[in-house]
Protein backbone atom coordinates (compact mmCIF):
# COMPACT_ATOMS: atom_id res chain seq x y z
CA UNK A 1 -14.28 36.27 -8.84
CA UNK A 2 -15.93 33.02 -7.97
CA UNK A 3 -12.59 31.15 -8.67
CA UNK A 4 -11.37 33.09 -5.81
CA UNK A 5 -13.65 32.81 -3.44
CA UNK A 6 -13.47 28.83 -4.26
CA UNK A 7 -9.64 29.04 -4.09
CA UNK A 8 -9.77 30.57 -0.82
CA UNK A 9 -12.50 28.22 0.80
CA UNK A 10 -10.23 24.68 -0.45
CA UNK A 11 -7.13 26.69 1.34
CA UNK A 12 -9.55 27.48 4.44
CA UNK A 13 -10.03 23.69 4.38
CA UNK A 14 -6.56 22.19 5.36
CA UNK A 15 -7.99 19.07 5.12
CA UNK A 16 -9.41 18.84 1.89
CA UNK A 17 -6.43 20.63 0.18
CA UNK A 18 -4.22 18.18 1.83
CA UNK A 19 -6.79 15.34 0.05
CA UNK A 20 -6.57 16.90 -3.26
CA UNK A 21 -3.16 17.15 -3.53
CA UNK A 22 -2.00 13.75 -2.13
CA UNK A 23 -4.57 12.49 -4.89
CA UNK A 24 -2.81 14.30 -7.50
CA UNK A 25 0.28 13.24 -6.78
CA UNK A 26 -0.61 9.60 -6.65
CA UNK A 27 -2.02 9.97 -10.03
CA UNK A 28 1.03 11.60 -11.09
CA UNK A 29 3.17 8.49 -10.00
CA UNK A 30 1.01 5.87 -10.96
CA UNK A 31 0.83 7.59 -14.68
CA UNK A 32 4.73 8.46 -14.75
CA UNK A 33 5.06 4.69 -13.96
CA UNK A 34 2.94 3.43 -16.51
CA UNK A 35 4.62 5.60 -19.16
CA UNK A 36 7.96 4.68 -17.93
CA UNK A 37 7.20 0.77 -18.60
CA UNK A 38 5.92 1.78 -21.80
CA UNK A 39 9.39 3.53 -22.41
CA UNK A 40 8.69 6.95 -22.12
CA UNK A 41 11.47 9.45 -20.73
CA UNK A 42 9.44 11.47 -17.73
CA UNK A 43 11.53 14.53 -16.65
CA UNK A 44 11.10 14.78 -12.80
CA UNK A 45 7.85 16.72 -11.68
CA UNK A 46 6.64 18.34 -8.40
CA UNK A 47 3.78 19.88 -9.94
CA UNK A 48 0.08 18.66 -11.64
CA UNK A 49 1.35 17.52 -14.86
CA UNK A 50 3.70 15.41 -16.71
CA UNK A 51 6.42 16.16 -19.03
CA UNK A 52 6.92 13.13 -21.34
CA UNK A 53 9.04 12.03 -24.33
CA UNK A 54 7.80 9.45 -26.32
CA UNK A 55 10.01 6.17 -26.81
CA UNK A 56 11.92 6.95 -29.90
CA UNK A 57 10.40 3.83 -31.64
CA UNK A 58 7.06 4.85 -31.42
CA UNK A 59 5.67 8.27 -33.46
CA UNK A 60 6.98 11.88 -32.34
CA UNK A 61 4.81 13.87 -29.91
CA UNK A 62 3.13 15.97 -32.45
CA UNK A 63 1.38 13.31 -34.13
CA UNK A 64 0.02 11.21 -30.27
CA UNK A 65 -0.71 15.15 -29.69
CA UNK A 66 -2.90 14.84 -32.62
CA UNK A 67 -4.01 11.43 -32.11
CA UNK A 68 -5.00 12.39 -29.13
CA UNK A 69 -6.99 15.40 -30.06
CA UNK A 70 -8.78 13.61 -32.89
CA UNK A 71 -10.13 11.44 -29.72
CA UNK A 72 -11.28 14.44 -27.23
CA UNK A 73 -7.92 13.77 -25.21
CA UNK A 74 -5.55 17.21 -25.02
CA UNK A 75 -2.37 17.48 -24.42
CA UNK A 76 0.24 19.94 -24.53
CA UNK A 77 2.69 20.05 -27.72
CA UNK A 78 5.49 22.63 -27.85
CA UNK A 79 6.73 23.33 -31.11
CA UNK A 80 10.13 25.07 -29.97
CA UNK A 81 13.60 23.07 -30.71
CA UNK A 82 14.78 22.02 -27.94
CA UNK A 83 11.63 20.55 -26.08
CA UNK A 84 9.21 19.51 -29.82
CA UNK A 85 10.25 16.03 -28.76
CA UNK A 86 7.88 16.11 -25.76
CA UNK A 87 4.58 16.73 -24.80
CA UNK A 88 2.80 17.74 -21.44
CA UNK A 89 0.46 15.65 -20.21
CA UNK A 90 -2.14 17.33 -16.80
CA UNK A 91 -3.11 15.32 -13.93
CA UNK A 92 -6.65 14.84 -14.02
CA UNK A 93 -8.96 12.05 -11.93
CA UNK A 94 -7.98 8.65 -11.45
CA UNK A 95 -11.06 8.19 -14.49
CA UNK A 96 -9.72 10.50 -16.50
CA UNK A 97 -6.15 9.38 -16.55
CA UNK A 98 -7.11 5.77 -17.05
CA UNK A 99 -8.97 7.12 -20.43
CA UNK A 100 -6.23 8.77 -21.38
CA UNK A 101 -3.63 5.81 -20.86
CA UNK A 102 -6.10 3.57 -22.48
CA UNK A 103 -6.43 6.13 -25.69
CA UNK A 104 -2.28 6.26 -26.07
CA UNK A 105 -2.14 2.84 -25.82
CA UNK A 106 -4.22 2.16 -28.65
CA UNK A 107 -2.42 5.00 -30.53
CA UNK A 108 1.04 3.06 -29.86
């Protein structure tokens, strides 16, 4: 119930949603361009989160997944066929993402 009430106040607030969601997809950018350099394959995204392939030098997604998790850091890893080469990655703050870009590049 009180997610709905704050739900409804951010959408009374134009302004603030508009805020929130040009942050989030400046974040997104910034970390789909960082990933990109590192060699990553990003599959496009209009949403809050990421959908990444790791550079098939590097290790698979399950094991970053797992590095990750060992460091407090979750992400998403799918275990069906066609997408276990990936991993999904949510926008978080500008803080949060540069943790989390700082953790995977210690793991590469």
């Amino acid at each position: 119930f009180l997610t709905q009430i704050l739900v409804e106040a951010s959408l009374l607030d134009q302004e603030y949603f508009l805020a929130c969601t040009e942050s989030i997809i400046a974040e997104r950018n910034r970390v789909a361009e960082v990933l990109s350099a590192w060699g990553f394959e990003i599959l496009p995204s209009a949403t809050n989160f990421l959908f990444v392939k790791p550079p098939e030098s590097t290790i698979s997604a399950q094991k970053i997944t797992e590095k990750l998790a060992a460091q407090e850091i979750y992400v998403r890893h799918f275990k069906t066929d066609n997408i276990k080469d990936f991993f999904r990655v949510s926008i978080g703050s500008s803080e949060e993402m540069k943790t989390f870009l700082a953790t995977l590049e210690g793991i590469l």
